[in-house]
N, C-alpha and C. Protein backbone atom coordinates (compact mmCIF):
# COMPACT_ATOMS: atom_id res chain seq x y z
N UNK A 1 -279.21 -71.61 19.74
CA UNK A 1 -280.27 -70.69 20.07
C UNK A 1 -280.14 -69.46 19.16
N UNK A 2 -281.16 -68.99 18.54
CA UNK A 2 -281.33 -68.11 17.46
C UNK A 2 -281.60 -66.95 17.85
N UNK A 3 -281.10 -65.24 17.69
CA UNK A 3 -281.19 -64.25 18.57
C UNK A 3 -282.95 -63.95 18.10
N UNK A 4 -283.44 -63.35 19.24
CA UNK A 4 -284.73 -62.99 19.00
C UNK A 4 -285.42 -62.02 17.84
N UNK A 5 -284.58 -61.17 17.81
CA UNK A 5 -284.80 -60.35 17.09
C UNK A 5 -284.22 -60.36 15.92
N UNK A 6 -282.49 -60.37 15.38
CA UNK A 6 -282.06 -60.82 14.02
C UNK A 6 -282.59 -62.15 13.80
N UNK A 7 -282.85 -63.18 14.54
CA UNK A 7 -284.18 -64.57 13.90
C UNK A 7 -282.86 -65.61 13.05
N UNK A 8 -281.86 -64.71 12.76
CA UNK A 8 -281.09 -65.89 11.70
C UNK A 8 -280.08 -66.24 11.85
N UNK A 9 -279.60 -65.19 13.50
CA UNK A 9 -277.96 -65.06 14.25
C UNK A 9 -278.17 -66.07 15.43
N UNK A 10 -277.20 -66.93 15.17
CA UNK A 10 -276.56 -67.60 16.29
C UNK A 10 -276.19 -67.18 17.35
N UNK A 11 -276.90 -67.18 18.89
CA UNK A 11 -276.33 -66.44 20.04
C UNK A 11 -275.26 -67.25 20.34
N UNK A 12 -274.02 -66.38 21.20
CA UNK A 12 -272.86 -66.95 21.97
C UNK A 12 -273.06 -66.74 23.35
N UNK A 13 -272.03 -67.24 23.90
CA UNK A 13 -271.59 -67.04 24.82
C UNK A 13 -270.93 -65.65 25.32
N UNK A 14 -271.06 -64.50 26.22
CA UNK A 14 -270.57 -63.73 26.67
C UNK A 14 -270.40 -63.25 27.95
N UNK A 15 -269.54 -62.68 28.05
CA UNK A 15 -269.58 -62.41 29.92
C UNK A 15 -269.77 -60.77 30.42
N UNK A 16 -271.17 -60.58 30.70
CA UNK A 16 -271.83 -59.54 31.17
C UNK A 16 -271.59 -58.74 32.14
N UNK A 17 -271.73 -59.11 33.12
CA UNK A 17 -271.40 -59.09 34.45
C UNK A 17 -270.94 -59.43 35.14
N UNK A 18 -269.40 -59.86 35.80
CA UNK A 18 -269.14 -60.28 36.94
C UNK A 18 -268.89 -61.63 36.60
N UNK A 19 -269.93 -62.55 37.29
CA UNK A 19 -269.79 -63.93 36.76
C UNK A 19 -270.88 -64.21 36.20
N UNK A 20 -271.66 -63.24 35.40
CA UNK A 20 -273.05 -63.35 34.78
C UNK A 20 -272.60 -63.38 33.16
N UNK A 21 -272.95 -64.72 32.84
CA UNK A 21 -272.63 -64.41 31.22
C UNK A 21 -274.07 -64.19 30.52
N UNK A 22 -274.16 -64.05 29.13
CA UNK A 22 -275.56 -63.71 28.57
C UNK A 22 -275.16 -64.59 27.35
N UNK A 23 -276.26 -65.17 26.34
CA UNK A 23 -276.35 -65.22 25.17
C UNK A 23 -276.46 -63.92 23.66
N UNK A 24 -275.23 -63.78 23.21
CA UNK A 24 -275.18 -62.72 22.56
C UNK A 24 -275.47 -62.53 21.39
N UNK A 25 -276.04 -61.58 20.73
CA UNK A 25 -276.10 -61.50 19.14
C UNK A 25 -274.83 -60.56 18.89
N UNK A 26 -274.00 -61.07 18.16
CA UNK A 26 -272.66 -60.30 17.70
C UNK A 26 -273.53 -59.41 16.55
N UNK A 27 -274.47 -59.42 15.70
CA UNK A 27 -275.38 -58.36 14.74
C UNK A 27 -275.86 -57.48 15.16
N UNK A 28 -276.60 -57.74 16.49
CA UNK A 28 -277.70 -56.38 16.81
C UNK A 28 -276.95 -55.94 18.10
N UNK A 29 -276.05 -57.05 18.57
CA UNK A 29 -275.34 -56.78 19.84
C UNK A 29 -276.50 -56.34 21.40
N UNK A 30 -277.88 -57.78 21.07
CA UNK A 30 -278.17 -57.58 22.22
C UNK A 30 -277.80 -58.94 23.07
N UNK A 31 -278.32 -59.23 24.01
CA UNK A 31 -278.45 -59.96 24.95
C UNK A 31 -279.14 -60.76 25.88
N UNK A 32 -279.41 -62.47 25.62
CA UNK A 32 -280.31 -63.32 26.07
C UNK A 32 -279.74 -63.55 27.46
N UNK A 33 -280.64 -63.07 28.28
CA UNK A 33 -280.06 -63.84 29.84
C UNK A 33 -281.56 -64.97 30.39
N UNK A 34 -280.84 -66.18 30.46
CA UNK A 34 -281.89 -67.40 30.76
C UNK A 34 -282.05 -67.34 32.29
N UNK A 35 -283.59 -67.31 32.46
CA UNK A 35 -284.14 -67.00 33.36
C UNK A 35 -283.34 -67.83 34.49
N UNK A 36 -282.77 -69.23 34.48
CA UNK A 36 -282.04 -70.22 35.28
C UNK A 36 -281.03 -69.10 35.56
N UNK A 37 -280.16 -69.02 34.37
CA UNK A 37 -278.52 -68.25 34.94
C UNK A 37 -279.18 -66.88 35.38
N UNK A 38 -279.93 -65.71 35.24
CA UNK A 38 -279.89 -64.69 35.75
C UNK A 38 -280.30 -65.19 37.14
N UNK A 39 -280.98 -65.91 37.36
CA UNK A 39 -281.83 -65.75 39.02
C UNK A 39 -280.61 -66.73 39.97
N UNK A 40 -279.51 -67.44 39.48
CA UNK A 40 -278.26 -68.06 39.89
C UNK A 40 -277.64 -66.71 39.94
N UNK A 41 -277.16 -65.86 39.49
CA UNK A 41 -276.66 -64.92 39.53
C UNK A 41 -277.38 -63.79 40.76
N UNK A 42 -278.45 -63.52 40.26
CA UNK A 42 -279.15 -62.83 41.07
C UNK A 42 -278.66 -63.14 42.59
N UNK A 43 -278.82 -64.41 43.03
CA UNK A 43 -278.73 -64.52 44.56
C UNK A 43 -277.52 -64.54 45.28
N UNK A 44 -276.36 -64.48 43.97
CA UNK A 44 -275.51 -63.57 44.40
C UNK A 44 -275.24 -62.36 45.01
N UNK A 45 -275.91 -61.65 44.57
CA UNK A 45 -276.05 -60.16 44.67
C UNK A 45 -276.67 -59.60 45.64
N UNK A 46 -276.05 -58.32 46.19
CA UNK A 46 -276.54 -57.59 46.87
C UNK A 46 -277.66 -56.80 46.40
N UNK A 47 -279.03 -57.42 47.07
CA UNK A 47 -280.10 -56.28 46.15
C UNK A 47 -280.02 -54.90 47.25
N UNK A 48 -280.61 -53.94 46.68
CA UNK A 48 -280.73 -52.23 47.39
C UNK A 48 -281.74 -52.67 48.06
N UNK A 49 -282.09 -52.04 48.97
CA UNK A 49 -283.11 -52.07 50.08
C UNK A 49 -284.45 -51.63 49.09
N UNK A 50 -284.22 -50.30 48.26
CA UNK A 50 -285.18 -49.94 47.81
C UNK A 50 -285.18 -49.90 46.54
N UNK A 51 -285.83 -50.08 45.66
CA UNK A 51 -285.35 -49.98 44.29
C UNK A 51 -285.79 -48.66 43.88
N UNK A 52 -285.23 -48.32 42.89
CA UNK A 52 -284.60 -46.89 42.35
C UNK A 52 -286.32 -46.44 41.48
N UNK A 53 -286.55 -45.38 41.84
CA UNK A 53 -287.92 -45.50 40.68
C UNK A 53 -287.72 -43.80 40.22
N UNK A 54 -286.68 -43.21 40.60
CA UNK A 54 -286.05 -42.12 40.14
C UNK A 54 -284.95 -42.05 39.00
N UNK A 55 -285.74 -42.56 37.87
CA UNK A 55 -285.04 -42.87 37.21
C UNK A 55 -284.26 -41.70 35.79
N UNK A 56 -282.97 -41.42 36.23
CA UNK A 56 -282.60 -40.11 35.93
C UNK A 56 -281.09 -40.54 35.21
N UNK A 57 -280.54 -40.02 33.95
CA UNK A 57 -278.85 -40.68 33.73
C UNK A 57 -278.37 -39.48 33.31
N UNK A 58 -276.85 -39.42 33.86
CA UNK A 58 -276.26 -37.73 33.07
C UNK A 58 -275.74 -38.31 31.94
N UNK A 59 -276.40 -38.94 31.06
CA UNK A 59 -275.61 -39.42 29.82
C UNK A 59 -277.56 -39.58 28.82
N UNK A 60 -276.96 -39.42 27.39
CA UNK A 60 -278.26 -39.43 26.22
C UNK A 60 -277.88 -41.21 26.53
N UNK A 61 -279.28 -41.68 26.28
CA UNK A 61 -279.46 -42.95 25.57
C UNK A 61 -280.36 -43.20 24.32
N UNK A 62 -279.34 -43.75 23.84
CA UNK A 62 -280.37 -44.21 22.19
C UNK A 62 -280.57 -45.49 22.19
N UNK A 63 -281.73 -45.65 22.19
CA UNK A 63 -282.16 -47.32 22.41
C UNK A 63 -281.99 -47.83 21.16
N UNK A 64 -281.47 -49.41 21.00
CA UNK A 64 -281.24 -49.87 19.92
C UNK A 64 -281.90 -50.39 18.71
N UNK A 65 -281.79 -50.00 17.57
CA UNK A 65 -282.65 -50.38 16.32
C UNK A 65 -283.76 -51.23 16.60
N UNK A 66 -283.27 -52.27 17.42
CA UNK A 66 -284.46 -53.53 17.29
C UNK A 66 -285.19 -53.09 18.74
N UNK A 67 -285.36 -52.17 19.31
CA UNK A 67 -286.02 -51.66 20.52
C UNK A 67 -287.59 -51.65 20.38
N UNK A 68 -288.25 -51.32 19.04
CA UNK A 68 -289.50 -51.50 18.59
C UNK A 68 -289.96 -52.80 18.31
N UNK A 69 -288.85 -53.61 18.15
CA UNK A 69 -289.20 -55.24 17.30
C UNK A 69 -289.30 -56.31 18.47
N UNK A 70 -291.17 -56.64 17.96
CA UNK A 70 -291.91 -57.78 18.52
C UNK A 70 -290.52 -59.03 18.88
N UNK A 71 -290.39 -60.03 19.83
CA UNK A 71 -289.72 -60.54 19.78
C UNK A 71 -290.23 -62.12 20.00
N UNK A 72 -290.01 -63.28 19.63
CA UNK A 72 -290.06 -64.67 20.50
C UNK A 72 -288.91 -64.63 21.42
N UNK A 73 -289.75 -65.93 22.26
CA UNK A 73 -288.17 -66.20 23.36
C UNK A 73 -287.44 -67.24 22.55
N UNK A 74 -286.10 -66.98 22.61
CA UNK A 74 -285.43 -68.02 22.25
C UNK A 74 -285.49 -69.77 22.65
N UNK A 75 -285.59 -69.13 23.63
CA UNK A 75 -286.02 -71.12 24.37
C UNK A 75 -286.90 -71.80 24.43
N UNK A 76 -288.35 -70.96 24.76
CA UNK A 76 -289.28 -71.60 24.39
C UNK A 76 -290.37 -70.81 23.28
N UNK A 77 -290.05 -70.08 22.54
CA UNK A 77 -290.99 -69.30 21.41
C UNK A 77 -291.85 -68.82 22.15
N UNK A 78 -292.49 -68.44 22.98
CA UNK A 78 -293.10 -67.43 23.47
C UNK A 78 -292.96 -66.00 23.34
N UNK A 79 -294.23 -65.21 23.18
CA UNK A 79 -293.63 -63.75 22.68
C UNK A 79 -293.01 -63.18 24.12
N UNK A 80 -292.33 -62.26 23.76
CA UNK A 80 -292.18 -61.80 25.27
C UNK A 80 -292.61 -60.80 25.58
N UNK A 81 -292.78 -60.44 26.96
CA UNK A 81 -293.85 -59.24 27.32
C UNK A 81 -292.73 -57.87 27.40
N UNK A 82 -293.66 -56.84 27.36
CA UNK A 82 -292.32 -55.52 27.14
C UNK A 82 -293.03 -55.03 28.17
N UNK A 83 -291.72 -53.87 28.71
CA UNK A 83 -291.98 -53.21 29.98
C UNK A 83 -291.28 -51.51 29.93
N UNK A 84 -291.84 -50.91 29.71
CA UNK A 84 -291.07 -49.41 29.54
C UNK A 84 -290.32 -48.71 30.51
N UNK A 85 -288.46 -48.66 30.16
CA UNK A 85 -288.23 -47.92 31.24
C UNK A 85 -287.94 -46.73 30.74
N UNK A 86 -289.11 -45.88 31.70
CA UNK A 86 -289.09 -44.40 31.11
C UNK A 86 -287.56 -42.78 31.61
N UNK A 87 -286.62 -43.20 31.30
CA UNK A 87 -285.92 -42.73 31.21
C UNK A 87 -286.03 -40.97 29.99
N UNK A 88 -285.03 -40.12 29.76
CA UNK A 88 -285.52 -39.34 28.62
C UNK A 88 -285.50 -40.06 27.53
N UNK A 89 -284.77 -40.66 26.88
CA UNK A 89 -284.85 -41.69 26.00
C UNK A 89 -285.71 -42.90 26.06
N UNK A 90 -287.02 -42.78 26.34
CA UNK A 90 -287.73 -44.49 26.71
C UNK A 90 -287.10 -45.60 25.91
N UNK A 91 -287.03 -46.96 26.84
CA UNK A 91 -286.32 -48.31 25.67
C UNK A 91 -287.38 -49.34 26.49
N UNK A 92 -287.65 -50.38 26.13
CA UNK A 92 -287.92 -51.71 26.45
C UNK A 92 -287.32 -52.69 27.11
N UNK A 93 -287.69 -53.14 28.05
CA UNK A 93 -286.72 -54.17 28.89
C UNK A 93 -287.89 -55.52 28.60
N UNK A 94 -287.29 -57.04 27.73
CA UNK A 94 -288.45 -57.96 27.55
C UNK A 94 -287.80 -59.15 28.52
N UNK A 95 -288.73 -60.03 28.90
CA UNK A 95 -288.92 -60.49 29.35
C UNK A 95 -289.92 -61.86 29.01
N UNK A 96 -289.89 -62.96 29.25
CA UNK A 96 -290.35 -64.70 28.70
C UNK A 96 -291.27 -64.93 30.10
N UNK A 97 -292.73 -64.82 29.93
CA UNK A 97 -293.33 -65.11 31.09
C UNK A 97 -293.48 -66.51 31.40
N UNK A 98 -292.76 -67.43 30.50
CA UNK A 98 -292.86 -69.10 30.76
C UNK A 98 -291.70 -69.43 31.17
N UNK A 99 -290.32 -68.86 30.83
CA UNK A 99 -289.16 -69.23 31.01
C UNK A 99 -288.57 -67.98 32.18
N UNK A 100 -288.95 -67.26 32.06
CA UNK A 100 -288.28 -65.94 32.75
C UNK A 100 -286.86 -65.62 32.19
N UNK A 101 -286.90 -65.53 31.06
CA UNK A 101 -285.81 -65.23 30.41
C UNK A 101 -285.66 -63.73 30.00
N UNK A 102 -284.21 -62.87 30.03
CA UNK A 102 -284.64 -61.44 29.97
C UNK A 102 -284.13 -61.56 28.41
N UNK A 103 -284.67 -59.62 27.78
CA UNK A 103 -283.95 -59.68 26.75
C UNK A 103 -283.18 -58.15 26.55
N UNK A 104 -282.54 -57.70 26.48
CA UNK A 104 -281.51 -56.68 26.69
C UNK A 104 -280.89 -56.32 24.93
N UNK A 105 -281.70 -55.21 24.79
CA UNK A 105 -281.24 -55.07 23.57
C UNK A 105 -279.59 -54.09 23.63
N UNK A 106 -279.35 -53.99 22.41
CA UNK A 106 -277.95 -52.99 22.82
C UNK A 106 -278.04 -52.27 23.89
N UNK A 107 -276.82 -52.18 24.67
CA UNK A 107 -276.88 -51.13 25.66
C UNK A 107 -277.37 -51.08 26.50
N UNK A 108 -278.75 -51.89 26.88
CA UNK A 108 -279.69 -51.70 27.44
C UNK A 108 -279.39 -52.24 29.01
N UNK A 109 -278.37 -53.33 29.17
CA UNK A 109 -277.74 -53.59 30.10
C UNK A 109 -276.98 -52.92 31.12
N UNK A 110 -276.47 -52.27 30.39
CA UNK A 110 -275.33 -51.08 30.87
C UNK A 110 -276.23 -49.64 31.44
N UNK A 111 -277.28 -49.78 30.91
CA UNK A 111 -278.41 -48.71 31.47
C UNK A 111 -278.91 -49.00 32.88
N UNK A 112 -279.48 -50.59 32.93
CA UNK A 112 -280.08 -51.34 33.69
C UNK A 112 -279.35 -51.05 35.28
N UNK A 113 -277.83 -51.42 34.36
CA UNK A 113 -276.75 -51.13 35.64
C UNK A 113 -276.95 -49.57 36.80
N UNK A 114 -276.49 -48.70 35.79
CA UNK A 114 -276.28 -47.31 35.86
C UNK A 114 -277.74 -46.73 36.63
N UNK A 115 -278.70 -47.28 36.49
CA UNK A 115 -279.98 -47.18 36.81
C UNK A 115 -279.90 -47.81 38.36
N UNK A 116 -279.36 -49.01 38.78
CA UNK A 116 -279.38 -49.81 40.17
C UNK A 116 -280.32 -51.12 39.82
N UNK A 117 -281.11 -51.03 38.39
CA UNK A 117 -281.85 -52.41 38.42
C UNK A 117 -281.88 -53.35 38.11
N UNK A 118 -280.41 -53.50 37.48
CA UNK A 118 -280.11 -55.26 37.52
C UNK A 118 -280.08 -56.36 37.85
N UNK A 119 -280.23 -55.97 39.35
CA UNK A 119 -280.15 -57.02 40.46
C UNK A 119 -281.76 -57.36 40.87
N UNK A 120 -282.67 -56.81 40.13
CA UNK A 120 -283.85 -56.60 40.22
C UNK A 120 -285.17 -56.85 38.69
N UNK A 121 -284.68 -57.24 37.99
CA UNK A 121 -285.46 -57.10 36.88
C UNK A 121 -287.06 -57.64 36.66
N UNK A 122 -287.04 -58.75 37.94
CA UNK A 122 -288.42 -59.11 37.61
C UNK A 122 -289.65 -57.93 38.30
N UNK A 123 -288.65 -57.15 38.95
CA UNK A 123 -289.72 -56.42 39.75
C UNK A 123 -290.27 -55.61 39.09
N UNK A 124 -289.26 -54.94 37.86
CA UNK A 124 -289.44 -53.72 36.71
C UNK A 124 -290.79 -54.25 36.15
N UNK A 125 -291.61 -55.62 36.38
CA UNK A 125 -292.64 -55.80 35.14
C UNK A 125 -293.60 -55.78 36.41
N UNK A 126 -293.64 -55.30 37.80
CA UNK A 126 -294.26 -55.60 38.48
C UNK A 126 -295.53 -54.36 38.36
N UNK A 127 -297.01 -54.34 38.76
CA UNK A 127 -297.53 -53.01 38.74
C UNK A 127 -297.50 -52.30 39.87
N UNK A 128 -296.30 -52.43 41.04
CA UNK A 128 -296.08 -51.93 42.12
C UNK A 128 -294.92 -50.71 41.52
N UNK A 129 -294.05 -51.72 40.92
CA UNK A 129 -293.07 -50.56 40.17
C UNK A 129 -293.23 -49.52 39.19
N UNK A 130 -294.10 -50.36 38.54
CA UNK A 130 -295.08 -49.09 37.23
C UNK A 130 -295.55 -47.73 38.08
N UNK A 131 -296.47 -48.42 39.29
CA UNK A 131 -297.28 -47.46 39.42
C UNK A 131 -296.07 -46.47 40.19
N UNK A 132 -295.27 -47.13 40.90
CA UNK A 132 -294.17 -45.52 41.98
C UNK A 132 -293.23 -44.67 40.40
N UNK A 133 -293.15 -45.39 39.17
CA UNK A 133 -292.19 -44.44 38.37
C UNK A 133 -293.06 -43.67 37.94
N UNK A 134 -294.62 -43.97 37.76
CA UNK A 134 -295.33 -42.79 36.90
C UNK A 134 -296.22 -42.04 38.01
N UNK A 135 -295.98 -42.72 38.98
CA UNK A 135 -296.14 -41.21 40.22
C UNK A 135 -295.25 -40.04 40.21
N UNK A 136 -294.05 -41.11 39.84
CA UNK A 136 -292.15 -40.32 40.43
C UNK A 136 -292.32 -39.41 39.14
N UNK A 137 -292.60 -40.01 37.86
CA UNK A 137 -292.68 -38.78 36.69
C UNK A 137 -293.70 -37.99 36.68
N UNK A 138 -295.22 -37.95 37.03
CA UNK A 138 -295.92 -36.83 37.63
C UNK A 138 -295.28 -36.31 38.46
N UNK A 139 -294.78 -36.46 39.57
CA UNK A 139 -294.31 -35.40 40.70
C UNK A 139 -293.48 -34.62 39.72
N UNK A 140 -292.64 -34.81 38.93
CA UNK A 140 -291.59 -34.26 38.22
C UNK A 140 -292.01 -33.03 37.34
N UNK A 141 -293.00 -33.80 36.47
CA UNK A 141 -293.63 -32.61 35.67
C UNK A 141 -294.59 -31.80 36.36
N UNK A 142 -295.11 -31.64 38.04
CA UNK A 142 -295.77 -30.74 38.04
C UNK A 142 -295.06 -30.15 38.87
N UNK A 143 -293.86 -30.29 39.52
CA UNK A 143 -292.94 -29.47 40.14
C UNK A 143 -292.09 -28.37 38.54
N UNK A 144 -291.92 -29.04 37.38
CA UNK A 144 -291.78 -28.53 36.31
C UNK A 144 -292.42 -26.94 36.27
N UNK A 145 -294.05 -27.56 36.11
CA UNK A 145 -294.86 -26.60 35.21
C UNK A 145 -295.23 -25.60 36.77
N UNK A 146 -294.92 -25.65 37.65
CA UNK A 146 -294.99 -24.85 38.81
C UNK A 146 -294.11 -24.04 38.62
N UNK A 147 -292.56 -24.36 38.36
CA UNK A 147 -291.11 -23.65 38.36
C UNK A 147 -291.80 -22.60 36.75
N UNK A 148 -292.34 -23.24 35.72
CA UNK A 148 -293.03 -22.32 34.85
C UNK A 148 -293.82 -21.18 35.27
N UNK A 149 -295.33 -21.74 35.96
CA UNK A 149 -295.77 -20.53 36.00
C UNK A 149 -295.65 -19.46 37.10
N UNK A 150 -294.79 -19.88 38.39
CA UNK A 150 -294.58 -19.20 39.04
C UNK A 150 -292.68 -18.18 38.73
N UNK A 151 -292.24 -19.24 38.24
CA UNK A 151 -290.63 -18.97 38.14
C UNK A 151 -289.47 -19.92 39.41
N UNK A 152 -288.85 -19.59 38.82
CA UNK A 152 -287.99 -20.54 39.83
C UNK A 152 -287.73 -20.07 41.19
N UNK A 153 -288.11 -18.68 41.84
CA UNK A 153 -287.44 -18.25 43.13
C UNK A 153 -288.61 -18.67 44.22
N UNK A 154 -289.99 -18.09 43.60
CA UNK A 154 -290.97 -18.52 44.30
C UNK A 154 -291.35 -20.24 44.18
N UNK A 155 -291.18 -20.63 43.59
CA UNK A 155 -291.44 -21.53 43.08
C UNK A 155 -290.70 -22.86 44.15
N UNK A 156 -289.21 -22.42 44.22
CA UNK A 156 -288.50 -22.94 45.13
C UNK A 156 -288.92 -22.54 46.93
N UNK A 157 -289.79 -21.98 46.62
CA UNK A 157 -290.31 -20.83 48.67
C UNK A 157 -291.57 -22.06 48.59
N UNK A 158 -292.23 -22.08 47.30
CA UNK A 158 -293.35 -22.71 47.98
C UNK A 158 -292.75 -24.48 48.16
N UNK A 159 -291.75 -24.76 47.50
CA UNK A 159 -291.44 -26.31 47.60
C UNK A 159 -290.75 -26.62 49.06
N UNK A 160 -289.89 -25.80 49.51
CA UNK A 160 -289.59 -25.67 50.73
C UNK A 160 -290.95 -25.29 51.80
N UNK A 161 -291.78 -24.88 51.79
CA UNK A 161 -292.86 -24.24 52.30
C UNK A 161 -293.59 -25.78 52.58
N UNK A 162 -294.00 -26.28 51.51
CA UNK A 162 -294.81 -27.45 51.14
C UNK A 162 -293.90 -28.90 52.00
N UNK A 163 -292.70 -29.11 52.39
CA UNK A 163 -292.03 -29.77 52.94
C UNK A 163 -292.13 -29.55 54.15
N UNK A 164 -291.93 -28.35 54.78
CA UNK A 164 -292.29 -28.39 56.30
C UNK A 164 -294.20 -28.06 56.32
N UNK A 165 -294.37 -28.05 55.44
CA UNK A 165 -295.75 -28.25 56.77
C UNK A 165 -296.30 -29.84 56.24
N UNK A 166 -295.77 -30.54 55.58
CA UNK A 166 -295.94 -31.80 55.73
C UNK A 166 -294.81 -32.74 56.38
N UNK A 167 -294.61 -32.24 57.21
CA UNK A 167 -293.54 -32.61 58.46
C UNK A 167 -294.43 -32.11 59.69
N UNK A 168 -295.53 -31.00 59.32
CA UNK A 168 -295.65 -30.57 60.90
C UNK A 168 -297.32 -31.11 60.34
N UNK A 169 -297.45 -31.33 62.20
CA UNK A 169 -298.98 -31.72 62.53
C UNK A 169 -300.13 -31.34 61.90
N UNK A 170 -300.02 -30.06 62.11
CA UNK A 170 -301.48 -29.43 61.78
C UNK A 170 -300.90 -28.62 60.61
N UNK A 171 -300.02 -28.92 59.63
CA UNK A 171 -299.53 -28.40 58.17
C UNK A 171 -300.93 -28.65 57.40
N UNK A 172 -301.97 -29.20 57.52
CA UNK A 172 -303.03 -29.13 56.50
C UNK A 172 -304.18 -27.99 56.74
N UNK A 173 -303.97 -27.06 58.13
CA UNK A 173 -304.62 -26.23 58.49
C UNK A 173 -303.63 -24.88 57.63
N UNK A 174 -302.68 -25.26 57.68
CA UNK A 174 -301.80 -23.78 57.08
C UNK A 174 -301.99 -23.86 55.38
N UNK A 175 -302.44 -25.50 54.71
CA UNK A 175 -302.47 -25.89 53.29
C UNK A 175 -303.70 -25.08 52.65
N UNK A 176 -304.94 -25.44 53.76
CA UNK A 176 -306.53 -24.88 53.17
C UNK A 176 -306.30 -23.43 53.81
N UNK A 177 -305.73 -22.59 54.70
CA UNK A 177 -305.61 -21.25 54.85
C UNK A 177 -305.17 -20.72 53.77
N UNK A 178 -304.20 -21.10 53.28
CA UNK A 178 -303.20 -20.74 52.09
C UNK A 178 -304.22 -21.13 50.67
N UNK A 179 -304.99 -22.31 50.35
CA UNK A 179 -306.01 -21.92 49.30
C UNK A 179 -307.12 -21.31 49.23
N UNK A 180 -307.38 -20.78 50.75
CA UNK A 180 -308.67 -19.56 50.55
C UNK A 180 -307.94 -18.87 50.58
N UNK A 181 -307.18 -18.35 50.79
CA UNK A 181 -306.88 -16.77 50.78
C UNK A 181 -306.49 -16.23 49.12
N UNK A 182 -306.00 -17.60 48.18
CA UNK A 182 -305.56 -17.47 47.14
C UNK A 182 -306.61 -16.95 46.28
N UNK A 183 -307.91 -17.99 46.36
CA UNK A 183 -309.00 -17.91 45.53
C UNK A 183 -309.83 -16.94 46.29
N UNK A 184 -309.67 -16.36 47.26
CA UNK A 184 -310.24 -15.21 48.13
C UNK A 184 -309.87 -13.84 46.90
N UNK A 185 -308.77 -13.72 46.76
CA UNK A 185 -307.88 -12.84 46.03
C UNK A 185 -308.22 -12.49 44.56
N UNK A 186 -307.92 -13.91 44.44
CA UNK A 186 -308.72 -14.15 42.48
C UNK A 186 -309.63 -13.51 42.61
N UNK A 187 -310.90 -14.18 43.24
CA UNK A 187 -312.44 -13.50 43.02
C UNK A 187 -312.31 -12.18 42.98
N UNK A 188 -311.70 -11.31 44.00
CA UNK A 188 -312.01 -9.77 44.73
C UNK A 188 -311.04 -9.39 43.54
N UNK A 189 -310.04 -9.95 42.55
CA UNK A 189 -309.46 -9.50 41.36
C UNK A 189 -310.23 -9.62 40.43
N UNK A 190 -311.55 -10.30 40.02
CA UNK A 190 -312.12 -11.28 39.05
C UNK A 190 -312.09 -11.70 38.39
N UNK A 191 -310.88 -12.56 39.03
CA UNK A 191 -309.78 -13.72 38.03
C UNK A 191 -311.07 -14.92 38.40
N UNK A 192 -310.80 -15.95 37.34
CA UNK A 192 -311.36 -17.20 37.31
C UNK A 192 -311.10 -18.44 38.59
């Protein structure tokens, strides 16, 4: 079996995980896992109740050279489909929609891990999972650009603020009090 991406390297045998081995490129140093042995493996495993869509690492990742490069599947030539995990460093996690075969470029395994989604990979191409990480990264950047234009002290009053009254009942009567009085203010300032 020929690595996907170097096209001219012979994959081996390697042992990944546990009792999970992969097909390896010793060149680009990524990693073929056949859809048979990962999902044998898989039901080994303890999956998380929830899967992780907070996806955050205290370490840089540099995704590997061939991270941009179109790939076939090794087993059955099919292209494989790519799936973005948006980490600060974005990389590609591919995947064989005929074989279910993964493809793990450098490193990319050891991310997968560190992340909680190994035990999980077919779900990463799911649009249930797409859609909760690019909710989870909006929430992120507009709690961001809030900590901007307000600063971080207020900023932290209204996030605490915003937590209990969506805990309490009638918190959407204290939500629209709190935006008239704002734009009440603006106008009688004749702010926009």
């Amino acid at each position: 079996m020929q690595c996907p991406k170097c096209r001219d390297v012979e994959l081996g045998n390697q042992l990944l995980s546990g009792a999970l081995t992969s097909c390896h490129c010793e060149k680009c140093e990524g990693d073929w896992l056949p859809g048979d042995r990962y999902q044998t493996w898989q039901n080994s495993q303890q999956k998380p109740q929830r899967l992780n869509t907070q996806l955050s690492l205290s370490e840089t990742v540099i995704p590997g050279e061939t991270d941009n490069k179109a790939a076939l599947c090794p087993e059955c030539r099919r292209y494989l489909s790519r799936v973005k995990i948006p980490v600060d460093q974005p990389f590609y996690l591919e995947r064989c929609p005929e074989c279910n075969g993964f493809w793990c470029d450098r490193q990319e395994w050891e991310i997968l891990e560190k992340l909680q989604l190994h035990t999980s990979l077919e779900y990463i191409f799911t649009a249930e999972w797409q859609h909760k990480v690019r909710e989870q990264q909006h929430n992120i950047s507009e709690r961001q650009a809030l900590i901007q234009k307000l600063g971080p002290t207020l900023a932290t009053a209204v996030f605490d603020l915003g937590e209990k009254l969506a805990a309490h009942n009638n918190g959407d009567f204290a939500v629209a009090y709190l935006a008239r009085q704002v734009t009440e203010n603006q106008t009688n300032q004749g702010q926009p």
